[in-house]
Protein backbone atom coordinates (compact mmCIF):
# COMPACT_ATOMS: atom_id res chain seq x y z
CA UNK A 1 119.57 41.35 85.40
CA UNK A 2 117.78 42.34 88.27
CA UNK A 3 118.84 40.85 92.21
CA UNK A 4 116.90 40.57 95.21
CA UNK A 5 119.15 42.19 98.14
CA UNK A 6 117.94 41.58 101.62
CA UNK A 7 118.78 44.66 103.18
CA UNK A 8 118.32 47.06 106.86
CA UNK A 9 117.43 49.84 105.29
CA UNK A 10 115.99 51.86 101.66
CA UNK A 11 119.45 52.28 99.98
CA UNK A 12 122.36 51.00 98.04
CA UNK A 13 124.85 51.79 101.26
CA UNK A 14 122.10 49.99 103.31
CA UNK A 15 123.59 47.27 105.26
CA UNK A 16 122.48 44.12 104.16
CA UNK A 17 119.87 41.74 107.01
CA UNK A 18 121.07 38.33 107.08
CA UNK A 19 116.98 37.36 107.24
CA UNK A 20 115.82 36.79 104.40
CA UNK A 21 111.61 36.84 105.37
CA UNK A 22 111.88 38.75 108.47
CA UNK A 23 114.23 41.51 106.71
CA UNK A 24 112.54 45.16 107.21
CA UNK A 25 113.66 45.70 102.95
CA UNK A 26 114.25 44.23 99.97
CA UNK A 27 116.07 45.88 97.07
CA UNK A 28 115.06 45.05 93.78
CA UNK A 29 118.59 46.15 92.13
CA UNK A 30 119.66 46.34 88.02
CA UNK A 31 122.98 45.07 88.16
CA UNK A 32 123.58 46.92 84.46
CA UNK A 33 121.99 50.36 85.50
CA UNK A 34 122.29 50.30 89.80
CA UNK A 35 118.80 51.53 89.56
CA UNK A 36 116.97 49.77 92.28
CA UNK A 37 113.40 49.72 93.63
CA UNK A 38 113.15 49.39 97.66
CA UNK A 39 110.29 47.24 98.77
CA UNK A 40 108.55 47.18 102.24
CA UNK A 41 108.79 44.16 103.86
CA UNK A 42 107.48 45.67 107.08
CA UNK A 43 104.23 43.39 107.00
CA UNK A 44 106.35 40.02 107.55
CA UNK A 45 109.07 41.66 109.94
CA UNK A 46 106.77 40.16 112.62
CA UNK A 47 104.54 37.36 110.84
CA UNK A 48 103.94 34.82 113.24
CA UNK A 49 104.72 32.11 109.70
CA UNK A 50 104.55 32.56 106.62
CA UNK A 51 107.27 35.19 106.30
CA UNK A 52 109.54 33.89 103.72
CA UNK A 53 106.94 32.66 101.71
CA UNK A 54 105.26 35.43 101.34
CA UNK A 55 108.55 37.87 100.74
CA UNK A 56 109.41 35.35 98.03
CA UNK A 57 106.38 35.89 96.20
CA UNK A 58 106.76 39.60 96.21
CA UNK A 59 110.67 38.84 95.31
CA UNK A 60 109.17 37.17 92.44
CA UNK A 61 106.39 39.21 91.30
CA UNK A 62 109.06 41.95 90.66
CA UNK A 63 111.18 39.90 88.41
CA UNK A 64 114.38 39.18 90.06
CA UNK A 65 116.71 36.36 88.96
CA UNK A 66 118.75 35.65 92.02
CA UNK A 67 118.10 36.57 96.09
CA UNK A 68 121.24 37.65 98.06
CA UNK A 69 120.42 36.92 101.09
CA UNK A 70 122.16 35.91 104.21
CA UNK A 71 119.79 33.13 105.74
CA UNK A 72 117.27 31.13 103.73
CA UNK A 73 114.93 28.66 105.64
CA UNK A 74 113.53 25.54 103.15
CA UNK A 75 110.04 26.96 102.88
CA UNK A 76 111.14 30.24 101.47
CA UNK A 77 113.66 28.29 99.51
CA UNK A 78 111.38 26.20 97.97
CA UNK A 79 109.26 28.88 97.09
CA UNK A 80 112.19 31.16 95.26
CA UNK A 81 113.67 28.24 93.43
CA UNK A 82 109.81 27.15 92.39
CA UNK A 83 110.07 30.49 91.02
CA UNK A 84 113.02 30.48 88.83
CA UNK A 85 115.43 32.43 90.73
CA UNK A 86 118.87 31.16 92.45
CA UNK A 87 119.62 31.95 95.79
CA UNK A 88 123.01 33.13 97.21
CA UNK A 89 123.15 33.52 100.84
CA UNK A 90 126.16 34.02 103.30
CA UNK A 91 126.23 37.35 102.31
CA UNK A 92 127.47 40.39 104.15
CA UNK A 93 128.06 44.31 103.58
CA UNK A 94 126.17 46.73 102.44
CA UNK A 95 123.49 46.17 99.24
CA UNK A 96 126.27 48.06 96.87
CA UNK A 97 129.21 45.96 97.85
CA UNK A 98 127.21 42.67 97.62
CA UNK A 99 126.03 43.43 93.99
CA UNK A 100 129.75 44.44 93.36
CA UNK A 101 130.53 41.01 94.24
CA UNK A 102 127.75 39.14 92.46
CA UNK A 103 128.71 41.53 89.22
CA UNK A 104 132.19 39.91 89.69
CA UNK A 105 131.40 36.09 89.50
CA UNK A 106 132.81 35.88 93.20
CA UNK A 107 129.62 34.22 94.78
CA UNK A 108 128.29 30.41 95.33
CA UNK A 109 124.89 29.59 94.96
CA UNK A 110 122.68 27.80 97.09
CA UNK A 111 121.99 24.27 96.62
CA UNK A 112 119.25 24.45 99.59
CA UNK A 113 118.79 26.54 102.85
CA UNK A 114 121.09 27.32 105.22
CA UNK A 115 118.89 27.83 108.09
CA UNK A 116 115.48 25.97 109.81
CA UNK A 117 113.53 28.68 109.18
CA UNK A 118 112.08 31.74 112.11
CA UNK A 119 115.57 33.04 112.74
């Protein structure tokens, strides 16, 4: 399965960024394999709106099942759900540890977002 990691930087040991739209990455990672694909989220870092939405899309477009994220605001998490994928957010560590811990059942998904949105 592949998971949507917001993260600080391009790699596993990354830290993750509690933003989920505003984050500077996003890791596209194979929970089977670890293989992972860093994507550029540089262009909605400082979107005046829109942000979210638009880093869902691209979450999306790359086939991802679930976000890990720390924050989601309700446009962005309307958007991933709409989507297909679940969210998990509250998360914390760095991109390898939080996969670790999705890989071992020890998360809670989202039932809606956990933030207004623009944090």
């Amino acid at each position: 399965m592949k998971v949507a990691v917001t993260s600080k930087g391009e790699d596993l040991s990354s830290e993750t960024d509690p933003r989920f739209g505003r984050a500077p990455f996003i890791l596209i990672v194979d929970t089977e394999t670890m293989a992972f694909e860093a994507l550029d989220n540089s262009t909605n870092v400082n979107a005046f709106k829109g942000a979210g939405i638009q880093a869902a899309t691209m979450v999306a477009d790359k086939g991802a099942g679930v976000l890990l994220t720390g924050y989601c605001g309700p446009n962005a998490y309307k958007t991933v759900t709409a989507a297909g994928l679940k969210v998990v957010s509250d998360i914390t560590g760095t991109v390898e540890e939080v996969v670790a811990k999705f890989k071992s059942g020890n998360v809670t998904y989202s039932e809606g977002a956990n933030t207004d949105g623009h944090w």
